[in-house]
PDB file of N, CA and C in Angstrom:
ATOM      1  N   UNK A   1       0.851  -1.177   0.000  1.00  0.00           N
ATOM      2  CA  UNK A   1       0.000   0.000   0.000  1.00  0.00           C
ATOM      3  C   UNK A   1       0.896   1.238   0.000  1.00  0.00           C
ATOM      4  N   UNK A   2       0.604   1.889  -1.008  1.00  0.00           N
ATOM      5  CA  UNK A   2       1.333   3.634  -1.370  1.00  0.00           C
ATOM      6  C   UNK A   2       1.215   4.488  -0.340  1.00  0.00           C
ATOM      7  N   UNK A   3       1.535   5.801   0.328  1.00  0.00           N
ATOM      8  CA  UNK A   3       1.213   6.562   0.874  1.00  0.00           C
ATOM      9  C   UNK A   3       0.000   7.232   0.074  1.00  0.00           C
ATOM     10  N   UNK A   4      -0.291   7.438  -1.267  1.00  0.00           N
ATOM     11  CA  UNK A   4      -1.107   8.179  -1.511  1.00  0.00           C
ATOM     12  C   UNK A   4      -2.728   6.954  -1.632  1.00  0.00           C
ATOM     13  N   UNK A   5      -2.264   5.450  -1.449  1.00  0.00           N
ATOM     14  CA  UNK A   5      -3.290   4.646  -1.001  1.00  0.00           C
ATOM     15  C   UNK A   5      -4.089   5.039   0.353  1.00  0.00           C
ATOM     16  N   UNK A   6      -2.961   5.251   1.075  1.00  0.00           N
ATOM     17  CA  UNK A   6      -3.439   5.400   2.621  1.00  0.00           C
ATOM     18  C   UNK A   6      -4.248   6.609   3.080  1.00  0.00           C
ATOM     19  N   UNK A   7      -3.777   7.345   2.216  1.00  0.00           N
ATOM     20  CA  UNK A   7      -4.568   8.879   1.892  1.00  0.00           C
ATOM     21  C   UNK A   7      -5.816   8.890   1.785  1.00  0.00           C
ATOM     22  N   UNK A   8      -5.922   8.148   0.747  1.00  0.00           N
ATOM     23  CA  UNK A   8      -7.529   7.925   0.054  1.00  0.00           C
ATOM     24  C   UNK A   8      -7.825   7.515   0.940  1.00  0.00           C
ATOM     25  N   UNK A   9      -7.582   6.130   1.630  1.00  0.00           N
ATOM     26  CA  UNK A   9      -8.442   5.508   2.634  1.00  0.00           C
ATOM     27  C   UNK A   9      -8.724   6.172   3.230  1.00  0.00           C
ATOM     28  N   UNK A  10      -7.688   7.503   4.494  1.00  0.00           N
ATOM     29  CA  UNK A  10      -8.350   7.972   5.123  1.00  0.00           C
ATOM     30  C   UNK A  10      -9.516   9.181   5.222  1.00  0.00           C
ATOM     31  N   UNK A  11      -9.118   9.695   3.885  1.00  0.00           N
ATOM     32  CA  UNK A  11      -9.978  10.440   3.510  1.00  0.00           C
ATOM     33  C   UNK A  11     -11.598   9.959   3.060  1.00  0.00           C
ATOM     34  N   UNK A  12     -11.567   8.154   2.902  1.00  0.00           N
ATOM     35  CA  UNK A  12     -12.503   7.927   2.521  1.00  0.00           C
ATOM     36  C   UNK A  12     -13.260   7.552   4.368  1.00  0.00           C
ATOM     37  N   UNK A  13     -12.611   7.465   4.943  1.00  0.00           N
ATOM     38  CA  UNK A  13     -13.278   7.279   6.531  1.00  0.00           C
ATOM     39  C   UNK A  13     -13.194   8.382   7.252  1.00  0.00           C
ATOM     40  N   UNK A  14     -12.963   9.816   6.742  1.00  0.00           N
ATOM     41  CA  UNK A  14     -13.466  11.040   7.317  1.00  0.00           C
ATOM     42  C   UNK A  14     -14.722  11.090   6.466  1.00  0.00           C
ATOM     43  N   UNK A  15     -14.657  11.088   5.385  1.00  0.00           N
ATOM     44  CA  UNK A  15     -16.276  11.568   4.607  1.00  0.00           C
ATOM     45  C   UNK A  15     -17.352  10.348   5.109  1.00  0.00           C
ATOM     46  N   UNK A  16     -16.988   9.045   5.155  1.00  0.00           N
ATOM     47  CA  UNK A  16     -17.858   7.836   6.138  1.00  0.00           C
ATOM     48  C   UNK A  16     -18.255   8.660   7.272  1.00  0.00           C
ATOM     49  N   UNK A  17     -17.215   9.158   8.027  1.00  0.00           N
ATOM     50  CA  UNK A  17     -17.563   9.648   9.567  1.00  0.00           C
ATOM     51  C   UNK A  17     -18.523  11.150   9.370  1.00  0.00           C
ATOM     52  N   UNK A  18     -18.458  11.820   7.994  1.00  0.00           N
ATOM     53  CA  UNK A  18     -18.976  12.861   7.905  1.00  0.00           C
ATOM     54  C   UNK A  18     -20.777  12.448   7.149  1.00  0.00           C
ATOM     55  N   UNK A  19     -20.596  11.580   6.914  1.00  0.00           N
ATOM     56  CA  UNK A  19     -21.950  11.305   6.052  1.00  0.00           C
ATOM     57  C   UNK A  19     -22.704  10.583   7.421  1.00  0.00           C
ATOM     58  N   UNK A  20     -22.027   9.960   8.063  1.00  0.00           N
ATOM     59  CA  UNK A  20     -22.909   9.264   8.930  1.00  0.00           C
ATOM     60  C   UNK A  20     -23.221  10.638  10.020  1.00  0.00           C
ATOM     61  N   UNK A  21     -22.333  11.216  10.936  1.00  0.00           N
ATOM     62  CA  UNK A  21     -22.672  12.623  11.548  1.00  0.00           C
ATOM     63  C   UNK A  21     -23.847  13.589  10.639  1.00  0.00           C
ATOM     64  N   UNK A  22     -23.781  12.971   9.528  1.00  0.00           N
ATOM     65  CA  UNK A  22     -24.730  14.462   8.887  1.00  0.00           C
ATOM     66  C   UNK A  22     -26.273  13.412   8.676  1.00  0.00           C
ATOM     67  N   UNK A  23     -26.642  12.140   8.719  1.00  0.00           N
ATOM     68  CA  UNK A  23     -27.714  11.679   9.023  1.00  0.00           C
ATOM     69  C   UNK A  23     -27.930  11.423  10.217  1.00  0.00           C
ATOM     70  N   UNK A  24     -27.120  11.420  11.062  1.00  0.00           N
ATOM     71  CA  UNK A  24     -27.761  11.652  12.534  1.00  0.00           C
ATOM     72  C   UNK A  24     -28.292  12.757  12.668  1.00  0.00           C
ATOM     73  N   UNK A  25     -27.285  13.893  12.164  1.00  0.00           N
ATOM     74  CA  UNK A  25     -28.729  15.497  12.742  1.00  0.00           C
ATOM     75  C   UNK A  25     -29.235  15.065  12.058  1.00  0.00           C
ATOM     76  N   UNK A  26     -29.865  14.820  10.523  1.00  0.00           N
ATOM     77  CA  UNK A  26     -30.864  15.199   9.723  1.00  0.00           C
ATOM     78  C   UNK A  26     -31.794  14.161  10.456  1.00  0.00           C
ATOM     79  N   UNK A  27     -31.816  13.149  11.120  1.00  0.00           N
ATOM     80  CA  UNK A  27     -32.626  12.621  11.674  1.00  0.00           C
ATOM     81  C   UNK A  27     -33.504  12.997  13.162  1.00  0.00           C
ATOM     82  N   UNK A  28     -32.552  13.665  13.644  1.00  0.00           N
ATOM     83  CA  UNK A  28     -32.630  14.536  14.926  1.00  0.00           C
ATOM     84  C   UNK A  28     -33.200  15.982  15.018  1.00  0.00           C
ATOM     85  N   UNK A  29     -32.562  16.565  13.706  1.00  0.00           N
ATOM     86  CA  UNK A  29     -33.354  17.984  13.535  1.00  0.00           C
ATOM     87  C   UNK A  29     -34.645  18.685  13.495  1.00  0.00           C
ATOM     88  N   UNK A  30     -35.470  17.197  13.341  1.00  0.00           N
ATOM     89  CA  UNK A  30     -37.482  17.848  13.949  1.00  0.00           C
ATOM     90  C   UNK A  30     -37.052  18.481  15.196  1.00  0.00           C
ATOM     91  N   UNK A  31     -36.344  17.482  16.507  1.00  0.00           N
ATOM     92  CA  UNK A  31     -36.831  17.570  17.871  1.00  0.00           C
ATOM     93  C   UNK A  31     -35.882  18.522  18.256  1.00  0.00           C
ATOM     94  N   UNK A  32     -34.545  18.979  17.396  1.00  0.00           N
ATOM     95  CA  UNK A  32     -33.818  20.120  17.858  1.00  0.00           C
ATOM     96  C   UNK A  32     -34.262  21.588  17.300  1.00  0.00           C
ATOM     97  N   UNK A  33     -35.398  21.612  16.079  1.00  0.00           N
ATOM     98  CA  UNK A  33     -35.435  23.253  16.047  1.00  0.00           C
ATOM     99  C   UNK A  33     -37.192  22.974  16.711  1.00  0.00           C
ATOM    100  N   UNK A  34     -37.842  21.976  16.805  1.00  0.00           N
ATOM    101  CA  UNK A  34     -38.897  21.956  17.469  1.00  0.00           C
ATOM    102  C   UNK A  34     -38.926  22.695  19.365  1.00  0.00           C
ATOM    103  N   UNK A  35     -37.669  22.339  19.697  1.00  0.00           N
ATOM    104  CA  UNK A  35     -37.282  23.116  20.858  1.00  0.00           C
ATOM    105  C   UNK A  35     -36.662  24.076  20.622  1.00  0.00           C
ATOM    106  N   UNK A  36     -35.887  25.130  19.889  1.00  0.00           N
ATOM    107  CA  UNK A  36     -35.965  26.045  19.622  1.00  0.00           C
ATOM    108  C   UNK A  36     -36.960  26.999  19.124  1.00  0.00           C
ATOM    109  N   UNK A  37     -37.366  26.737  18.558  1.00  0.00           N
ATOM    110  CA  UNK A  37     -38.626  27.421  18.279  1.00  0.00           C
ATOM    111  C   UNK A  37     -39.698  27.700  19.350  1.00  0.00           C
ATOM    112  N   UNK A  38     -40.129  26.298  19.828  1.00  0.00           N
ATOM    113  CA  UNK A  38     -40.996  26.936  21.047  1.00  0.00           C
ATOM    114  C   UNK A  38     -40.617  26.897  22.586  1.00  0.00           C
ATOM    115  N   UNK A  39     -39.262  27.688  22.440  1.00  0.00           N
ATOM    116  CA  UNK A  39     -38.872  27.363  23.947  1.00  0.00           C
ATOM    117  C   UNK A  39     -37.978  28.730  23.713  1.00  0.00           C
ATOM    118  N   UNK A  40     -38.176  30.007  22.954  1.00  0.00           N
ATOM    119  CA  UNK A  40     -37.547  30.914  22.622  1.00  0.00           C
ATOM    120  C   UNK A  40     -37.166  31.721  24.079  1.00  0.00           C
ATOM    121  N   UNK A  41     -35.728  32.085  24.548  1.00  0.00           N
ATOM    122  CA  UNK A  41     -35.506  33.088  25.364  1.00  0.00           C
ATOM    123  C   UNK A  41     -35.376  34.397  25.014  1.00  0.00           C
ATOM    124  N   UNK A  42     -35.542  35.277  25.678  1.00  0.00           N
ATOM    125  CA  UNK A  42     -35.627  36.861  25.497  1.00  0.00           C
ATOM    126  C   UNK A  42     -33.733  37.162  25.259  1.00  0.00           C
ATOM    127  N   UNK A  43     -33.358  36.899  26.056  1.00  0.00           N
ATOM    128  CA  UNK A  43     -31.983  36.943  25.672  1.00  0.00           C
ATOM    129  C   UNK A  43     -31.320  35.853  24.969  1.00  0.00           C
ATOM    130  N   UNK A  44     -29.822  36.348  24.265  1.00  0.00           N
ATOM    131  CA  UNK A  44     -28.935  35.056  24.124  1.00  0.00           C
ATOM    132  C   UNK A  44     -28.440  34.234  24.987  1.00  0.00           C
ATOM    133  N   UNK A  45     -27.992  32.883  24.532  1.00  0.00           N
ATOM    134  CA  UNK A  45     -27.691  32.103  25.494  1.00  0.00           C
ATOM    135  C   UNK A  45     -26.388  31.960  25.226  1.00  0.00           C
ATOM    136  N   UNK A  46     -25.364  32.124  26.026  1.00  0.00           N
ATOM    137  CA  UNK A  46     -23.758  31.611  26.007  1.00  0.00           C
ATOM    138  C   UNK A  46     -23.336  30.513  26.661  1.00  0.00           C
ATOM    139  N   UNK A  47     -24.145  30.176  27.679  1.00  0.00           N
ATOM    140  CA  UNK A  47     -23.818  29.151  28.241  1.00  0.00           C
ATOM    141  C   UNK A  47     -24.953  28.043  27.907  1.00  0.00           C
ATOM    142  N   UNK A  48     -24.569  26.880  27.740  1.00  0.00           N
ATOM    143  CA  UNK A  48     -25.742  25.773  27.648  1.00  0.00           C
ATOM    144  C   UNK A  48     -25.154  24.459  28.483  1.00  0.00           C
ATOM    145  N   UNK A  49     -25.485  23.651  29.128  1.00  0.00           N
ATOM    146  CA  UNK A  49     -24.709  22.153  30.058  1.00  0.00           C
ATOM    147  C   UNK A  49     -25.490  21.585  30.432  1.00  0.00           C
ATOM    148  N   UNK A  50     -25.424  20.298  29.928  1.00  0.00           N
ATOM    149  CA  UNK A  50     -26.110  19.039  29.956  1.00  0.00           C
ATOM    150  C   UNK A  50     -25.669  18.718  31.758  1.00  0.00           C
ATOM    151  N   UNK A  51     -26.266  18.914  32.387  1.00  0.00           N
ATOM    152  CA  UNK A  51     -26.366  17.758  33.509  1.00  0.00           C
ATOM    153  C   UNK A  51     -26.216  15.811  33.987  1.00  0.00           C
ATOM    154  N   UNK A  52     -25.281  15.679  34.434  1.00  0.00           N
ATOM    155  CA  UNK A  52     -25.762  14.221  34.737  1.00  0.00           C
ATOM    156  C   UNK A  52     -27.058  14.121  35.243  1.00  0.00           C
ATOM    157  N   UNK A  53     -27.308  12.942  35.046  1.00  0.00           N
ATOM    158  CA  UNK A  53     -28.733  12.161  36.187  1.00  0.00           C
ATOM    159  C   UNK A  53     -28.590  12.437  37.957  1.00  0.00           C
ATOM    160  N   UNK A  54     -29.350  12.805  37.874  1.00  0.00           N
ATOM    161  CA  UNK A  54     -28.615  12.898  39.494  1.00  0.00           C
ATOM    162  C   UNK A  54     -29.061  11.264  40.218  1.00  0.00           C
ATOM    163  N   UNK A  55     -28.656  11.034  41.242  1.00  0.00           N
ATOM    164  CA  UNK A  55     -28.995   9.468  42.127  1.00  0.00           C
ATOM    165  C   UNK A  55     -30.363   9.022  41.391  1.00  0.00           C
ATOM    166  N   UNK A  56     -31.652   9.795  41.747  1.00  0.00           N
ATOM    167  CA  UNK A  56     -32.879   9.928  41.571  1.00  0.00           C
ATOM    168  C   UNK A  56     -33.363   9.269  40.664  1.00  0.00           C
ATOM    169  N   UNK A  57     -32.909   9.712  39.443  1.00  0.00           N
ATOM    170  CA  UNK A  57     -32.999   9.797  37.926  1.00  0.00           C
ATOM    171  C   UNK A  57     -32.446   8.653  38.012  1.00  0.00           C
ATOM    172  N   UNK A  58     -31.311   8.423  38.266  1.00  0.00           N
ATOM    173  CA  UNK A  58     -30.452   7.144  37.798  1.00  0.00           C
ATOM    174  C   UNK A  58     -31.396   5.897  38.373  1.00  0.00           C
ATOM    175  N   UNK A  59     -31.975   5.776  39.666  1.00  0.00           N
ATOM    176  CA  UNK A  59     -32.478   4.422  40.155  1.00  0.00           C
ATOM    177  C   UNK A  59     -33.863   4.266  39.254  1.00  0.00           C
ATOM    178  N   UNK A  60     -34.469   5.521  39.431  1.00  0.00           N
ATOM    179  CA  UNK A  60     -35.887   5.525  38.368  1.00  0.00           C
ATOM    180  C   UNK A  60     -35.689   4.788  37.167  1.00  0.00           C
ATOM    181  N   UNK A  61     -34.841   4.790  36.176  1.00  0.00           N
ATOM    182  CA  UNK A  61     -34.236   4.661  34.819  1.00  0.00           C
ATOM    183  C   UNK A  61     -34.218   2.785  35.272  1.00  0.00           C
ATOM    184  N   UNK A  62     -32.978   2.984  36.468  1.00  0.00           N
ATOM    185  CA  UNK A  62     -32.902   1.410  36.965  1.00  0.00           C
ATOM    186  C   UNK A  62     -34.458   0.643  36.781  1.00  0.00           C
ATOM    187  N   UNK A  63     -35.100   0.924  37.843  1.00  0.00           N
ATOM    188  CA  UNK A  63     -36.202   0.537  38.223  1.00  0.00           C
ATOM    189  C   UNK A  63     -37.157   0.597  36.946  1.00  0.00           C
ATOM    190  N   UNK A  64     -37.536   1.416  36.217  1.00  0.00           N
ATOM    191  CA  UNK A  64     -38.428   1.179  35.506  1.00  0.00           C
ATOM    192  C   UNK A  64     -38.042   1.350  33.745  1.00  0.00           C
ATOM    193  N   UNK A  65     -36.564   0.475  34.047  1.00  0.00           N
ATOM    194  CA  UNK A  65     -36.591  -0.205  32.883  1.00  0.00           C
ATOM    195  C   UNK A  65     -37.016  -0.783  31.720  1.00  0.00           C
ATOM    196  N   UNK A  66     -38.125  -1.361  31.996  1.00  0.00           N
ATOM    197  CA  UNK A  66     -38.948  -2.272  31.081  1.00  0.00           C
ATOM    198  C   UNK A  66     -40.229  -1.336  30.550  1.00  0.00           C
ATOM    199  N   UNK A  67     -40.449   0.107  31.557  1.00  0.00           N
ATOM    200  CA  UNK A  67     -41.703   0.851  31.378  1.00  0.00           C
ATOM    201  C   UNK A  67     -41.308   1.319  30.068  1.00  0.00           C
ATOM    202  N   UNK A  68     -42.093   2.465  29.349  1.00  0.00           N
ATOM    203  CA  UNK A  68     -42.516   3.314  27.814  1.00  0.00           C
ATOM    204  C   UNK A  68     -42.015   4.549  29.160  1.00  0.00           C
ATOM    205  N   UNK A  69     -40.938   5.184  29.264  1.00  0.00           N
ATOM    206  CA  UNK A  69     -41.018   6.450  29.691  1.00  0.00           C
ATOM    207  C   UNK A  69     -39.987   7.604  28.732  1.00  0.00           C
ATOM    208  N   UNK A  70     -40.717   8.655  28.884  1.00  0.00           N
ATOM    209  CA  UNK A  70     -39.998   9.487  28.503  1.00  0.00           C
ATOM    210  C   UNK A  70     -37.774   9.768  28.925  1.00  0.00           C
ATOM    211  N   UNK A  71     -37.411   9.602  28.512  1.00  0.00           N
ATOM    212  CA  UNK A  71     -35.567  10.523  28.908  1.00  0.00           C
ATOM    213  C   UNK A  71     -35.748  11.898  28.683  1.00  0.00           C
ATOM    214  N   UNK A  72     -35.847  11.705  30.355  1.00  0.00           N
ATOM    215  CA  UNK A  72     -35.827  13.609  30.491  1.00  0.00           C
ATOM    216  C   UNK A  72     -34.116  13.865  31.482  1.00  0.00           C
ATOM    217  N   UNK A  73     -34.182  15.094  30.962  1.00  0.00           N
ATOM    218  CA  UNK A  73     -32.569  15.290  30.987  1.00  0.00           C
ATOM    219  C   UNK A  73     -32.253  16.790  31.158  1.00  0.00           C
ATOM    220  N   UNK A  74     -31.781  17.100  32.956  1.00  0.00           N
ATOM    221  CA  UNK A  74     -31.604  18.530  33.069  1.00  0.00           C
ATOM    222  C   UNK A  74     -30.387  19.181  32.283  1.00  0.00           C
ATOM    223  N   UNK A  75     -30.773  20.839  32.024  1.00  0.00           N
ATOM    224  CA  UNK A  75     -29.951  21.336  31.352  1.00  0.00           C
ATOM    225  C   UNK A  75     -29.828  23.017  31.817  1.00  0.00           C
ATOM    226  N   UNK A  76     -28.761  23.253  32.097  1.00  0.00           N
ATOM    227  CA  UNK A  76     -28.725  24.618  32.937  1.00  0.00           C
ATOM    228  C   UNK A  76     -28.578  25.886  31.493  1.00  0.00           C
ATOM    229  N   UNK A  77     -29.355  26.694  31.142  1.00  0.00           N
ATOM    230  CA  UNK A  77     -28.995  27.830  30.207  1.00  0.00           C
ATOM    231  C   UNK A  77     -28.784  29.260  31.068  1.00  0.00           C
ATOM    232  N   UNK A  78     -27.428  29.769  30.513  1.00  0.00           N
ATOM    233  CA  UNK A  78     -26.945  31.159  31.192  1.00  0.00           C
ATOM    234  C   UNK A  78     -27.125  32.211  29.840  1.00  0.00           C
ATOM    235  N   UNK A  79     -27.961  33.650  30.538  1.00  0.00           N
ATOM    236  CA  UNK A  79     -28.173  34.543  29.270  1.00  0.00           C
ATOM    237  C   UNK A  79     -27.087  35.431  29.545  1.00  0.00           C
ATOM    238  N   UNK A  80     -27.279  35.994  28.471  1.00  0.00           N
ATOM    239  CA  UNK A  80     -25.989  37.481  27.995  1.00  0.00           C
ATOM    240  C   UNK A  80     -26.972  38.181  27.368  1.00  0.00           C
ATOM    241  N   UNK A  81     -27.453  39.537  28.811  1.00  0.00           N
ATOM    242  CA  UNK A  81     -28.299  40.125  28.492  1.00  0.00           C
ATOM    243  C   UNK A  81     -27.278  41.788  27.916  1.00  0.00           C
ATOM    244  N   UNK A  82     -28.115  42.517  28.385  1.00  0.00           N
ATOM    245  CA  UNK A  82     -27.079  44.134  28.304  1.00  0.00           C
ATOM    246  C   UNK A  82     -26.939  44.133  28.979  1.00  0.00           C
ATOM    247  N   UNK A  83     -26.182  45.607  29.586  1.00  0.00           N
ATOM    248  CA  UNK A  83     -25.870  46.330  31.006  1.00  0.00           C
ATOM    249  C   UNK A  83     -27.023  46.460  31.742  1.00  0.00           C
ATOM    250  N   UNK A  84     -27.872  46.797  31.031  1.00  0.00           N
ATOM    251  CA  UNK A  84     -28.790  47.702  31.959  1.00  0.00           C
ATOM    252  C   UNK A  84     -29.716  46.064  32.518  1.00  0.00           C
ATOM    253  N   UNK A  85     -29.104  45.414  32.421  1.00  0.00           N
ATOM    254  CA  UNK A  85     -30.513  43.842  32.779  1.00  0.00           C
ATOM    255  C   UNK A  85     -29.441  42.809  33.329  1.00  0.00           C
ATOM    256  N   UNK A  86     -29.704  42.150  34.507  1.00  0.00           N
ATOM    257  CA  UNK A  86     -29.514  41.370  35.143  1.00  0.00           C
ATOM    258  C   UNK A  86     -28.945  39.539  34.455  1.00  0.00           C
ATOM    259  N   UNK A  87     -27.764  39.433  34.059  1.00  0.00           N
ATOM    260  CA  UNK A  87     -28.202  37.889  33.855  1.00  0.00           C
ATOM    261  C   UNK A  87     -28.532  36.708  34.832  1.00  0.00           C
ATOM    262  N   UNK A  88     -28.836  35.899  34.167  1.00  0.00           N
ATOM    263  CA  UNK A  88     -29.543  34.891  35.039  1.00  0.00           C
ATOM    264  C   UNK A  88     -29.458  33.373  34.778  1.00  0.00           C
ATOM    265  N   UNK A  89     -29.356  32.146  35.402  1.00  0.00           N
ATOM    266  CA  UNK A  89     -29.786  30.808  34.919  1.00  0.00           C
ATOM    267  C   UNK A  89     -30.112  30.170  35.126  1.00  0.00           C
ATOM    268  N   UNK A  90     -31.059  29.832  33.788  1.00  0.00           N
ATOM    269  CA  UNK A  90     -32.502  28.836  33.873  1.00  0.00           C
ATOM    270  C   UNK A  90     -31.498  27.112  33.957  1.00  0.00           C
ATOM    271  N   UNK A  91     -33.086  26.838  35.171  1.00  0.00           N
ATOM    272  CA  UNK A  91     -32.268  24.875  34.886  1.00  0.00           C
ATOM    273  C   UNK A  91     -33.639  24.808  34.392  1.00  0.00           C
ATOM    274  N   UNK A  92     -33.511  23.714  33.413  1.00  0.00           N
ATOM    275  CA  UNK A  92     -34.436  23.163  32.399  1.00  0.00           C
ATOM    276  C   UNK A  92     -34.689  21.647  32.560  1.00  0.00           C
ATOM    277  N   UNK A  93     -35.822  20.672  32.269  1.00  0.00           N
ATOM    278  CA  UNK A  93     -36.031  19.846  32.497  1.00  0.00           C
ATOM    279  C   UNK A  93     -36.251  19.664  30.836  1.00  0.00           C
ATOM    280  N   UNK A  94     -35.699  18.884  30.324  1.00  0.00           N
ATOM    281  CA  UNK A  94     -35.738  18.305  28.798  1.00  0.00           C
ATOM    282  C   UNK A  94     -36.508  17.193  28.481  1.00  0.00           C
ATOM    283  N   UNK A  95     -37.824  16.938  27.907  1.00  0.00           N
ATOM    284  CA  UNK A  95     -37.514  15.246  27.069  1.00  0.00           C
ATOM    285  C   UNK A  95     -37.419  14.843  26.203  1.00  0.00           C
ATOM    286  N   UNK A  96     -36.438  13.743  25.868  1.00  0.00           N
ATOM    287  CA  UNK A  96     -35.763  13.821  24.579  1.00  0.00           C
ATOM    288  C   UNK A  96     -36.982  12.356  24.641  1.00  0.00           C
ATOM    289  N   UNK A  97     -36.515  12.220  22.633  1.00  0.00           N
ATOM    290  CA  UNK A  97     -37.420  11.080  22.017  1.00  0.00           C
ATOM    291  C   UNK A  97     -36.552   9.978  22.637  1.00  0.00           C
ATOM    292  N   UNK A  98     -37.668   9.053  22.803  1.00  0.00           N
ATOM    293  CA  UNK A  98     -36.992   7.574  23.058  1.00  0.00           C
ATOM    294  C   UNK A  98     -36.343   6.546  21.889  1.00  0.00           C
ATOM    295  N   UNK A  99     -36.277   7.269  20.745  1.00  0.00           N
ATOM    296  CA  UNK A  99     -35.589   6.555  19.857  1.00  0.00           C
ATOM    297  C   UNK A  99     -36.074   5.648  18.742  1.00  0.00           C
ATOM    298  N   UNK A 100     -37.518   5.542  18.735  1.00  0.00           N
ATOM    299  CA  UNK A 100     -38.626   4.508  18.099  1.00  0.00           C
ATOM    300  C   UNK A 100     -39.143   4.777  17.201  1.00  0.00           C
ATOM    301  N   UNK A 101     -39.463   4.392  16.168  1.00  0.00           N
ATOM    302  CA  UNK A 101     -39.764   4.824  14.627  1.00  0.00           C
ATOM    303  C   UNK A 101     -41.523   5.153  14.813  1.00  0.00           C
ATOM    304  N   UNK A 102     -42.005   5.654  14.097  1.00  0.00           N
ATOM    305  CA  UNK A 102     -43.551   6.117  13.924  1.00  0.00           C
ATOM    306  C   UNK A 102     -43.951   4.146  13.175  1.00  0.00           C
ATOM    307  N   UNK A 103     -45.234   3.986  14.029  1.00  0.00           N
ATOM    308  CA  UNK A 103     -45.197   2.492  12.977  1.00  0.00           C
ATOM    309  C   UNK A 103     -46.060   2.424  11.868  1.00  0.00           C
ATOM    310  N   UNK A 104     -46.083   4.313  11.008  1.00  0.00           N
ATOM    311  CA  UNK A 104     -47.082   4.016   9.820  1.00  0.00           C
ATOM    312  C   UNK A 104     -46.091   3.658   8.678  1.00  0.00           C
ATOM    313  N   UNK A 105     -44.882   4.189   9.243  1.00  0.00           N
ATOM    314  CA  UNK A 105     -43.777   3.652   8.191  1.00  0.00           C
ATOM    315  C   UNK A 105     -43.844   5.090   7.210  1.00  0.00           C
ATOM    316  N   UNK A 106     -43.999   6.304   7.918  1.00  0.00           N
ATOM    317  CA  UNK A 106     -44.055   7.204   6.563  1.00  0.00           C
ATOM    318  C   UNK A 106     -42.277   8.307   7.308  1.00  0.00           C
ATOM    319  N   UNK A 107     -41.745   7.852   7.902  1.00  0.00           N
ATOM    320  CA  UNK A 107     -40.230   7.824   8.172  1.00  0.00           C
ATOM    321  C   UNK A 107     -40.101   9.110   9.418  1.00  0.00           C
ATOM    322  N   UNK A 108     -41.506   9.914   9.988  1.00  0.00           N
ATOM    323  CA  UNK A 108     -41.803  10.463  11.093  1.00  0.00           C
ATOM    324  C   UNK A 108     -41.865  10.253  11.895  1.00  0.00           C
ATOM    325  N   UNK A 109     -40.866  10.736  13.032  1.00  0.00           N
ATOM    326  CA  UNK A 109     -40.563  10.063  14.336  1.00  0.00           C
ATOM    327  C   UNK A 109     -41.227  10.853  15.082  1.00  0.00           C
ATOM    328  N   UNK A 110     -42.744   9.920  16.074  1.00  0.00           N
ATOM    329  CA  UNK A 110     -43.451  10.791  16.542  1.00  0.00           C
ATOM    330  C   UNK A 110     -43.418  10.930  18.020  1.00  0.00           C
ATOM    331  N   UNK A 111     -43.840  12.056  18.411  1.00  0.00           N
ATOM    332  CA  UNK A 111     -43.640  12.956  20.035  1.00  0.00           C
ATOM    333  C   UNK A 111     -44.612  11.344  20.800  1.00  0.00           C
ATOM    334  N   UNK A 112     -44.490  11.535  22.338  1.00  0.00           N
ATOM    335  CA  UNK A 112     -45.578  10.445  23.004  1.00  0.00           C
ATOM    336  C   UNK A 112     -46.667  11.004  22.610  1.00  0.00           C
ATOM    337  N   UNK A 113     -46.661  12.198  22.414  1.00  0.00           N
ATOM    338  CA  UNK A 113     -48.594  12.921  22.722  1.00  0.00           C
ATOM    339  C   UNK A 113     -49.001  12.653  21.368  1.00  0.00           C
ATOM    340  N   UNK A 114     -48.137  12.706  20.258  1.00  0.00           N
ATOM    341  CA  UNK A 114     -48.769  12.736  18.891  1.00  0.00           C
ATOM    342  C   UNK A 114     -49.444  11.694  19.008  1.00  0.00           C
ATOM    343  N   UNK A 115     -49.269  10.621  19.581  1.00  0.00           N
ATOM    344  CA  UNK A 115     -49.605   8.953  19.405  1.00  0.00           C
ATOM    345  C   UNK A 115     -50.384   8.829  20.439  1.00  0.00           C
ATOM    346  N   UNK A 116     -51.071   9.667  21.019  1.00  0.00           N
ATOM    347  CA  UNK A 116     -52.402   9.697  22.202  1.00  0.00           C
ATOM    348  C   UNK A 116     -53.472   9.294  21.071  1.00  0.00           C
ATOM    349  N   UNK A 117     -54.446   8.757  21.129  1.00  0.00           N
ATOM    350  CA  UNK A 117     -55.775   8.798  20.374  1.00  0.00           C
ATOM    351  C   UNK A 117     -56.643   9.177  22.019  1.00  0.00           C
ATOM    352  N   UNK A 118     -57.676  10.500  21.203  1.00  0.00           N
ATOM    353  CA  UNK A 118     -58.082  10.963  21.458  1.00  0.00           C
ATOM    354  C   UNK A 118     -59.798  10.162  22.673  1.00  0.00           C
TER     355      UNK A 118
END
């Protein structure tokens, strides 16, 4: 194998690593501008941090393993307001999708509530 073999290869397993990273957001991107959009702050945010589970969270998860529950997941946001305004930071309670395909098969990954019948 050439050096300019080894090249290609690796260049062909950065664009692998880049094609697969770019269908994960595109798969993810409903539930990330779906929370942007309706979870808008008055100020910018500079700070954003995922939280561990705390004990709580962690035995719950343990324990009800086998249940349909939501992964909810704290997250602390810090604003960068002006001078004249106080910053401040919000802790947030998140829930993310559990990972499960819609089962009409039309490739929409749906919220728990969408899948309430009324």
């Amino acid at each position: 194998m050439t050096k300019e073999d080894h090249g290609e290869s690796r260049d062909e397993m950065g664009e692998r690593m880049v094609n697969e990273e770019y269908k994960l957001w595109k798969k993810n991107t409903p539930f990330l501008y779906d929370l942007v959009i309706t979870h808008a702050l008055e100020w910018p945010s500079l700070t954003v941090q995922w939280l561990p589970p705390s004990c709580k969270q962690q035995q719950d998860i343990i324990k009800d393993d086998d249940i349909d529950h939501p992964n909810t997941q704290m997250v602390i946001l810090g604003t960068h307001t002006s001078d004249n305004e106080p910053n401040y930071l919000i802790l947030a309670e998140v829930q993310l999708h559990d990972g499960t395909e819609d089962e009409d098969g039309d490739g929409d990954v749906k919220r728990p509530q969408d899948k309430m019948k009324p």
